[in-house]
Protein backbone atom coordinates (compact mmCIF):
# COMPACT_ATOMS: atom_id res chain seq x y z
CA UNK A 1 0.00 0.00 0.00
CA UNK A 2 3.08 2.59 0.93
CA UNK A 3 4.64 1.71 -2.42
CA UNK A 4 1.22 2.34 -4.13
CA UNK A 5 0.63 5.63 -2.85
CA UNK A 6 4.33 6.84 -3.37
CA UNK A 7 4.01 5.66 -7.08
CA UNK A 8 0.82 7.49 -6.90
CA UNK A 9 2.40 10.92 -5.58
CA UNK A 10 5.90 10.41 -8.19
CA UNK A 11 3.40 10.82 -11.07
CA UNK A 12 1.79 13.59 -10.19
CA UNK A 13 4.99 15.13 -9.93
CA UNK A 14 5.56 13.77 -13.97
CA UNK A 15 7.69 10.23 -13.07
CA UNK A 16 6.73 7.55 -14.23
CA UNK A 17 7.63 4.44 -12.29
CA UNK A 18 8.05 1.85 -14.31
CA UNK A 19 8.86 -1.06 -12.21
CA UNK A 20 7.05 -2.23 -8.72
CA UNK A 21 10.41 -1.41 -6.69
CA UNK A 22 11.74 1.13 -7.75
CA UNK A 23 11.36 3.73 -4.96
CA UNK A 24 12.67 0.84 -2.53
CA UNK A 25 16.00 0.45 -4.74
CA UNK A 26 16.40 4.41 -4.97
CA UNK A 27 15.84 5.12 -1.33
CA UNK A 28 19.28 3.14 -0.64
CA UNK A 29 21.15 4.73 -3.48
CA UNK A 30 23.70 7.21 -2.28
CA UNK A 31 25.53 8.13 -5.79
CA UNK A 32 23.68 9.75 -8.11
CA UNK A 33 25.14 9.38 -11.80
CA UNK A 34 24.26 12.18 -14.20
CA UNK A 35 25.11 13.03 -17.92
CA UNK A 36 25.01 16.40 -18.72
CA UNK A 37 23.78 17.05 -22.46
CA UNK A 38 19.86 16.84 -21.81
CA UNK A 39 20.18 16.33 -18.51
CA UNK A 40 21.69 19.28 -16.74
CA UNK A 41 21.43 21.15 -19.29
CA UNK A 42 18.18 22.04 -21.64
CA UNK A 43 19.54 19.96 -24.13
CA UNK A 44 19.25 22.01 -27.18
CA UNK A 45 22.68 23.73 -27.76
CA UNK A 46 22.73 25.98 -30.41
CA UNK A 47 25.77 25.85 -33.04
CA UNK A 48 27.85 29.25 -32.69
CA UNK A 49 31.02 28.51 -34.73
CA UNK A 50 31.93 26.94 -37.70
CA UNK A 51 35.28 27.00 -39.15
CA UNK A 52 37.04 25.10 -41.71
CA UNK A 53 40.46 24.17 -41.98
CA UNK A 54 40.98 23.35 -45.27
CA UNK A 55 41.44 24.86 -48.63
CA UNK A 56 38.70 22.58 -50.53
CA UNK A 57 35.78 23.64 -47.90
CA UNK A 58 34.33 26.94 -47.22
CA UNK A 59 32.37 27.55 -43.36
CA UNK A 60 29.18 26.87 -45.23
CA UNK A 61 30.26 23.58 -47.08
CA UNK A 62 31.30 22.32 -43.65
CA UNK A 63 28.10 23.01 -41.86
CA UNK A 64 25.58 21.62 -44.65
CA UNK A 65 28.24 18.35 -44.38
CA UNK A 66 27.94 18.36 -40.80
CA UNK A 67 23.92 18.48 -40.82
CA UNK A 68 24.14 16.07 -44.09
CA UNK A 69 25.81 13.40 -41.66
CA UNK A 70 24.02 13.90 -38.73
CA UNK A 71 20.25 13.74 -40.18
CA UNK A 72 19.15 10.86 -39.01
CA UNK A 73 21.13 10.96 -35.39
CA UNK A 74 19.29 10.50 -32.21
CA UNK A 75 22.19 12.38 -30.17
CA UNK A 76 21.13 15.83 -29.07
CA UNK A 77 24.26 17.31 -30.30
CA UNK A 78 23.23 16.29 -33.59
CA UNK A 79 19.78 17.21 -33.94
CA UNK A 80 21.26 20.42 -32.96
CA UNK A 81 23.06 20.60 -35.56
CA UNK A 82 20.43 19.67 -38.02
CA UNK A 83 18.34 22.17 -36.30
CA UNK A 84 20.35 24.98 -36.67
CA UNK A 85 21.18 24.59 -39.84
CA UNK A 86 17.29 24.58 -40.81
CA UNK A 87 17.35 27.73 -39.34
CA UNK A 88 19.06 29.44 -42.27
CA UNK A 89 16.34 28.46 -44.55
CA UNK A 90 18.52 25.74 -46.16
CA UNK A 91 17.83 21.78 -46.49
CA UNK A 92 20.60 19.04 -45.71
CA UNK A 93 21.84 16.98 -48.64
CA UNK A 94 20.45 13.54 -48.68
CA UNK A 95 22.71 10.64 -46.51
CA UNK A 96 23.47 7.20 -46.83
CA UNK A 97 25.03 4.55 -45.26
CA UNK A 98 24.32 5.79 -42.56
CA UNK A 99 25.93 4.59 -38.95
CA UNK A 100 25.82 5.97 -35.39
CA UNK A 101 29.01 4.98 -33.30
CA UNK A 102 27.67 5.78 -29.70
CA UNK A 103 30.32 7.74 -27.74
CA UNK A 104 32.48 8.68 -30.87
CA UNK A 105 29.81 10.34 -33.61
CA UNK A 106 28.79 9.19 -36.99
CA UNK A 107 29.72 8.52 -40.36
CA UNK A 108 27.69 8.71 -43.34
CA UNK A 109 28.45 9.14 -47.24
CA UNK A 110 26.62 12.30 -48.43
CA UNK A 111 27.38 14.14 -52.01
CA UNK A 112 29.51 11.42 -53.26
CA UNK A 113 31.59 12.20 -50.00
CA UNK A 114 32.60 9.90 -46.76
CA UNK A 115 31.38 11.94 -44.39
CA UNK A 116 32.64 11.73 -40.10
CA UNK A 117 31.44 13.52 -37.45
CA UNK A 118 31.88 13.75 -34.09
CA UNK A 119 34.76 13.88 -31.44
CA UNK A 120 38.44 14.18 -31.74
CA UNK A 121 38.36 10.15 -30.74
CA UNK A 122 36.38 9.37 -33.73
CA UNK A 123 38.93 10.89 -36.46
CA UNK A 124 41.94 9.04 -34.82
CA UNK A 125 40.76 6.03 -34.54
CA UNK A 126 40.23 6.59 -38.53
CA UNK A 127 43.66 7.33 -38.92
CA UNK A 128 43.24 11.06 -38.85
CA UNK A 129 45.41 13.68 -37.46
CA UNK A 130 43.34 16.73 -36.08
CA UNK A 131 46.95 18.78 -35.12
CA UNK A 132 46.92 22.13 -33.24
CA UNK A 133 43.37 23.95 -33.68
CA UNK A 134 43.82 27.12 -31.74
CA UNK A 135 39.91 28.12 -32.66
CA UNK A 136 38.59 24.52 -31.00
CA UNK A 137 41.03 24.67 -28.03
CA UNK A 138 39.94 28.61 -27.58
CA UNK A 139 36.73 27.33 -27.34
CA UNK A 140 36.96 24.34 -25.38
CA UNK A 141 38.58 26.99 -22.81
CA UNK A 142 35.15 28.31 -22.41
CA UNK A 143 33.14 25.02 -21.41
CA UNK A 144 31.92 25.05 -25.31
CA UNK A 145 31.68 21.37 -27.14
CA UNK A 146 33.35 21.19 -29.94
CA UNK A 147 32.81 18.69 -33.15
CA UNK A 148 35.19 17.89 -35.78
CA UNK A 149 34.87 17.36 -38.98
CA UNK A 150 36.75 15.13 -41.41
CA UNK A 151 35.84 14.53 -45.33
CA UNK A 152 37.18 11.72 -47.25
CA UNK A 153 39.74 10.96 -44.76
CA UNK A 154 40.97 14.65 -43.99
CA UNK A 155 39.86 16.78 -41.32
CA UNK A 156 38.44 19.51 -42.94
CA UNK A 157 37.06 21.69 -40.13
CA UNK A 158 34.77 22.26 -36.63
CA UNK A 159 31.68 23.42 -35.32
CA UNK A 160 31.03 24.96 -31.69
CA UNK A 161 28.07 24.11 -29.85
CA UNK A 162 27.11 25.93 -26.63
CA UNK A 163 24.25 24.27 -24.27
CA UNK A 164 22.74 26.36 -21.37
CA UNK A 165 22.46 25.08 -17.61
CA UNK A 166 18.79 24.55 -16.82
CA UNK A 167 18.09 27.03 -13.98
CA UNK A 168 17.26 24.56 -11.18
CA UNK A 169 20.05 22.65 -11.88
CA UNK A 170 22.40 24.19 -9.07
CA UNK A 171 19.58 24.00 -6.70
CA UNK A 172 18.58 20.24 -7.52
CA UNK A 173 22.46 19.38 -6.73
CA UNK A 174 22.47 20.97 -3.53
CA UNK A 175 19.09 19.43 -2.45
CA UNK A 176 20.18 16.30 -3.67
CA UNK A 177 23.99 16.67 -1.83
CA UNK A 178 21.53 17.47 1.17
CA UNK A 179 19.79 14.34 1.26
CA UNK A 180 23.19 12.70 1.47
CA UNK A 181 23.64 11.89 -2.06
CA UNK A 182 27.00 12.03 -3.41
CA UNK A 183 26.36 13.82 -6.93
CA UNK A 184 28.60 12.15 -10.38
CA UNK A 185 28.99 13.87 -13.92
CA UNK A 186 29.65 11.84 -16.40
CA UNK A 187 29.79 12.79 -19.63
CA UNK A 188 31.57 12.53 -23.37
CA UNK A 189 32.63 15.65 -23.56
CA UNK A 190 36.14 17.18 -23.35
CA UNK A 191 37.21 17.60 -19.66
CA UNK A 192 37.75 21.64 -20.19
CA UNK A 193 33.26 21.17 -20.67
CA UNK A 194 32.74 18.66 -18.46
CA UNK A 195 34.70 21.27 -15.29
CA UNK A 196 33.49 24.17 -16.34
CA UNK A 197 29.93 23.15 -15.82
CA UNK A 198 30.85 20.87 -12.85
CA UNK A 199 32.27 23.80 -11.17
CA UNK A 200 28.90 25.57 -11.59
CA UNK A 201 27.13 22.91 -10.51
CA UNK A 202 29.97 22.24 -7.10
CA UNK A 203 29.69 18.74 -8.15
CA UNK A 204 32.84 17.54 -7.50
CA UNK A 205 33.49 13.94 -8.75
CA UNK A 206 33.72 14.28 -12.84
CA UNK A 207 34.10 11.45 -15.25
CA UNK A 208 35.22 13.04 -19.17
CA UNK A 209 35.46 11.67 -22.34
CA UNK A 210 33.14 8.94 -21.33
CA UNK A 211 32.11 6.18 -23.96
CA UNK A 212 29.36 4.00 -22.86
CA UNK A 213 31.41 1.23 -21.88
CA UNK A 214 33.27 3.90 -19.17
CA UNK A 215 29.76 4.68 -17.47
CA UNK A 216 29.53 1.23 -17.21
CA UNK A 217 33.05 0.88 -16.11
CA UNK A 218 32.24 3.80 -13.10
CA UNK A 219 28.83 2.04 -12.16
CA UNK A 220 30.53 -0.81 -11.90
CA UNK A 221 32.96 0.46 -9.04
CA UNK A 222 30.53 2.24 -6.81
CA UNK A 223 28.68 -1.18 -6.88
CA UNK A 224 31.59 -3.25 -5.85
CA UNK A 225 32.24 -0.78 -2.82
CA UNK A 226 28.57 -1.46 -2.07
CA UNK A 227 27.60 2.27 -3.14
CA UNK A 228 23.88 1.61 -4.85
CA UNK A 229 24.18 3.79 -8.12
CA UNK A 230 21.41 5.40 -9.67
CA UNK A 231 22.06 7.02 -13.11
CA UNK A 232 19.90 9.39 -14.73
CA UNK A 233 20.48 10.19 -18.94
CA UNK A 234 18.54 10.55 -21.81
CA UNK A 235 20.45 9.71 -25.09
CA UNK A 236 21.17 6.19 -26.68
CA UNK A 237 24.77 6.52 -25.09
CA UNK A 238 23.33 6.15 -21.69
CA UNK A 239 21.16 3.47 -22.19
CA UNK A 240 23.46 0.76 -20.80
CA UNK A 241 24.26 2.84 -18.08
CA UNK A 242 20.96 2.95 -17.18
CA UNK A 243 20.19 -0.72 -17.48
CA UNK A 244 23.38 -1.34 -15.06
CA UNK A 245 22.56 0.93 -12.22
CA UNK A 246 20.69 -0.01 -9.40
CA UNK A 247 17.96 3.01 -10.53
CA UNK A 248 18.20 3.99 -14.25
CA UNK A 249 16.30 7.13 -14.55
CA UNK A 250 15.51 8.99 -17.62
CA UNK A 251 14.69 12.16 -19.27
CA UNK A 252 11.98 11.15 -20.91
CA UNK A 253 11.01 14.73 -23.26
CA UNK A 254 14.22 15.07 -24.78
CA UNK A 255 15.33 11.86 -24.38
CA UNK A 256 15.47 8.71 -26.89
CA UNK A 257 12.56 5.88 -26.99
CA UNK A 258 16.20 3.80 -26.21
CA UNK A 259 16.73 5.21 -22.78
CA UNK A 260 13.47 5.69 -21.57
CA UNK A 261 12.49 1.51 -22.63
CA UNK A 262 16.38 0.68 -20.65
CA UNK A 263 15.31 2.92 -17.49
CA UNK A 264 12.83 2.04 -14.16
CA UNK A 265 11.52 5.84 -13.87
CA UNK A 266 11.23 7.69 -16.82
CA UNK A 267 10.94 11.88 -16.14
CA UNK A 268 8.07 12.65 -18.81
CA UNK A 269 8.11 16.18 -18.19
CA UNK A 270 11.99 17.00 -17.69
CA UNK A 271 11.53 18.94 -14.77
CA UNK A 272 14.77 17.58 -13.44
CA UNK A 273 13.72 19.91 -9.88
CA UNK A 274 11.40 16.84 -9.35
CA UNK A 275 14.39 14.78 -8.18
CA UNK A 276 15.12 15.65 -4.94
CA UNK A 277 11.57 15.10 -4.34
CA UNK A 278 11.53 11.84 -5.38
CA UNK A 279 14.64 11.02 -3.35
CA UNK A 280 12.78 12.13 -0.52
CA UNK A 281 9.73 10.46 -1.39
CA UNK A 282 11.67 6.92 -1.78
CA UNK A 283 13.21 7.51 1.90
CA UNK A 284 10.13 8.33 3.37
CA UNK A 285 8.11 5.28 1.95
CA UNK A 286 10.53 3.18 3.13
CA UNK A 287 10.24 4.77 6.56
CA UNK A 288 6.54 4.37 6.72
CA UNK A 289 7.23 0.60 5.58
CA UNK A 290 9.24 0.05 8.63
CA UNK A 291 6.78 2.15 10.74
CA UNK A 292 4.17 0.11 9.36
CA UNK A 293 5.56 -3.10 9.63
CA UNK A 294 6.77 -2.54 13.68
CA UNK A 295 3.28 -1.10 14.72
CA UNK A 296 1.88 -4.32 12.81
CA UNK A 297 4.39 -6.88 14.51
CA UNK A 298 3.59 -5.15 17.90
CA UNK A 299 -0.03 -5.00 18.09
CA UNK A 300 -0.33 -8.39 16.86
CA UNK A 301 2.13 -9.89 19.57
CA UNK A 302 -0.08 -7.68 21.89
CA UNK A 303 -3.14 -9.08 20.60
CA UNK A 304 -1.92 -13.13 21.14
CA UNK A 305 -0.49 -12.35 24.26
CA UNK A 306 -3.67 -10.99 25.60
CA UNK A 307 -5.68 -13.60 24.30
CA UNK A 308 -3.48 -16.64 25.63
CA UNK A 309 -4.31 -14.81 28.95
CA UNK A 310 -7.60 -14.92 27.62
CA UNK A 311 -8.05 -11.22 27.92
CA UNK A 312 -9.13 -10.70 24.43
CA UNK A 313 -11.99 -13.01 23.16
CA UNK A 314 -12.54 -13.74 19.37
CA UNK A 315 -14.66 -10.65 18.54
CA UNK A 316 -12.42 -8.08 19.97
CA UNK A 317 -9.83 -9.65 18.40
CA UNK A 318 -11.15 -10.03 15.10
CA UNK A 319 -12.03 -5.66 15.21
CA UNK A 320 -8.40 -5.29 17.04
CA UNK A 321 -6.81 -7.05 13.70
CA UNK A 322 -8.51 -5.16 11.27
CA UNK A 323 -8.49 -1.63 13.24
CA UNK A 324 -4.40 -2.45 12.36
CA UNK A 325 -5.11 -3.04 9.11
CA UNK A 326 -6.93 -0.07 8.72
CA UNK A 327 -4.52 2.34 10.61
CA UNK A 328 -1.36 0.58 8.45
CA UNK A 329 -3.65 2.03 5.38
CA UNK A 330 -4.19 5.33 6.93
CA UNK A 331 -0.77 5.76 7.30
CA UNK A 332 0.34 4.99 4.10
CA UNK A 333 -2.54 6.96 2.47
CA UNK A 334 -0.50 10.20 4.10
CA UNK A 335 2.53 9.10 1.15
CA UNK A 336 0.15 10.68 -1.50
């Protein structure tokens, strides 16, 4: 009945609890994994810079490329892209061969042209050299995510996409550190990002350049030092993540169909405020569990002691059992 009512008050406050326990596995969690694209942030950067570094492609060749590849992404970075680039009244060139590489980018053939896009770990593990960029490293400086560009086997240039902190998430951090939950970022981006927005945040273990395997890699730890781990994402790079953690928790508006199917609570509305409430609401439904189950134990001991005695006779007891049952409702009812 406790569980029933908190489920009851989590989706009035837009979770969705997808499986029966949950609120019991969150309430002993005391890490609390997040990414950051989508998640702490409103997930829809906005491209600011593009810049090309080669002689064969102008700024504007490198962004219609960039959207060209990205089309059918599910990443937020690169509907971004695709969004923006919609913006200037212009339509991306038509993709094939299409293939997402979670943690790393994509790579398509667009225009006749082998197309990669994503991180500076994508392009070398191609066999490209991305050098000295002072532009990309100027604007790494500034917390900024940067994507690179390569073309046929040559890096041909960047883009700079800049995301904005939701506004509650400082506050949920330090309601969350409150409760006694020890806050995690982990995220793919460059570590210049990943700290600048960390120290915003005062979260202060960080986890950078993460491929999915490393989240998994970091969940993995807290759980063998007995730390429950609840992770909360909302792209197809966190979906393992989330299946691993004790909780997986996601951002359900901006998030993929993939992470929302892999996590126990999904956050329909992404009011990402909502989660220290939800902590608390897990702790205290486990409280009234206990509370419930001791006044239950109790009275009943009560009860068969007093009718050994032969105190309590059959119809008193009968009323005596189900006045318990009643006030164990009662108090659960209080959870919604």
């Amino acid at each position: 009945t406790a569980s029933r009512a908190a489920i009851g008050n989590a989706t009035r406050h837009g979770f969705l609890v997808r499986e029966g326990d949950a609120l019991e596995r969150l309430s002993k969690a005391n890490v609390i994994a997040f990414d950051k694209t989508g998640t702490l942030t409103y997930g829809t950067p906005e491209v600011v810079v593009v810049e090309s570094v080669s002689e064969a492609f102008d700024e504007s060749e490198i962004y219609r490329l960039a959207a060209s590849a990205e089309q059918f992404s599910e990443h937020p970075l690169g509907k971004a892209i695709v969004r923006c680039y919609k913006k200037t009244g212009a339509a991306p060139a038509e993709a094939a061969e299409f293939q997402m590489l979670p943690g790393r980018g994509v790579c398509a053939r667009a225009e006749g042209k082998r197309i990669l896009v994503g991180n500076s770990a994508l392009l070398r593990e191609h066999g490209i050299e991305i050098g000295s960029v002072p532009g990309a490293e100027a604007q790494l400086r500034q917390g900024c995510t940067v994507i690179y560009l390569a073309v046929d086997g040559r890096f041909a240039g960047f883009l700079t996409l800049s995301d904005t902190l939701r506004a509650e998430s400082a506050a949920t951090i330090a309601a969350l550190s409150a409760l006694g939950v020890q806050p995690v970022l982990l995220t793919g981006d460059h570590e210049n990002t990943a700290r600048a927005i960390a120290e915003k945040l005062h979260i202060r273990e960080v986890r950078s350049g993460c491929l999915p395997e490393d989240k998994l890699n970091c969940i993995d730890a807290y759980q063998r030092k007995a730390m429950p781990v609840c992770m909360i994402g909302d792209g197809v790079n966190d979906a393992p993540a989330l299946k691993k953690a004790d909780v997986g928790i996601a951002v359900g508006g901006v998030g993929s169909d993939i992470a929302v199917d892999a996590a126990d609570i999904a956050l329909v509305d992404d009011e990402v405020r909502e989660l220290p409430h939800l902590v608390a609401l897990s702790k205290r439904m486990m409280t009234t569990i206990k509370c419930n189950m001791i006044f239950s134990m109790t009275l009943n001991f009560i009860a068969i002691t007093l009718a050994i005695i032969g105190t309590l006779n059959p119809v008193v007891g009968a009323l005596v059992h189900n006045a318990g049952s009643v006030l164990v409702i009662v108090n659960s009812a209080f959870l919604l």
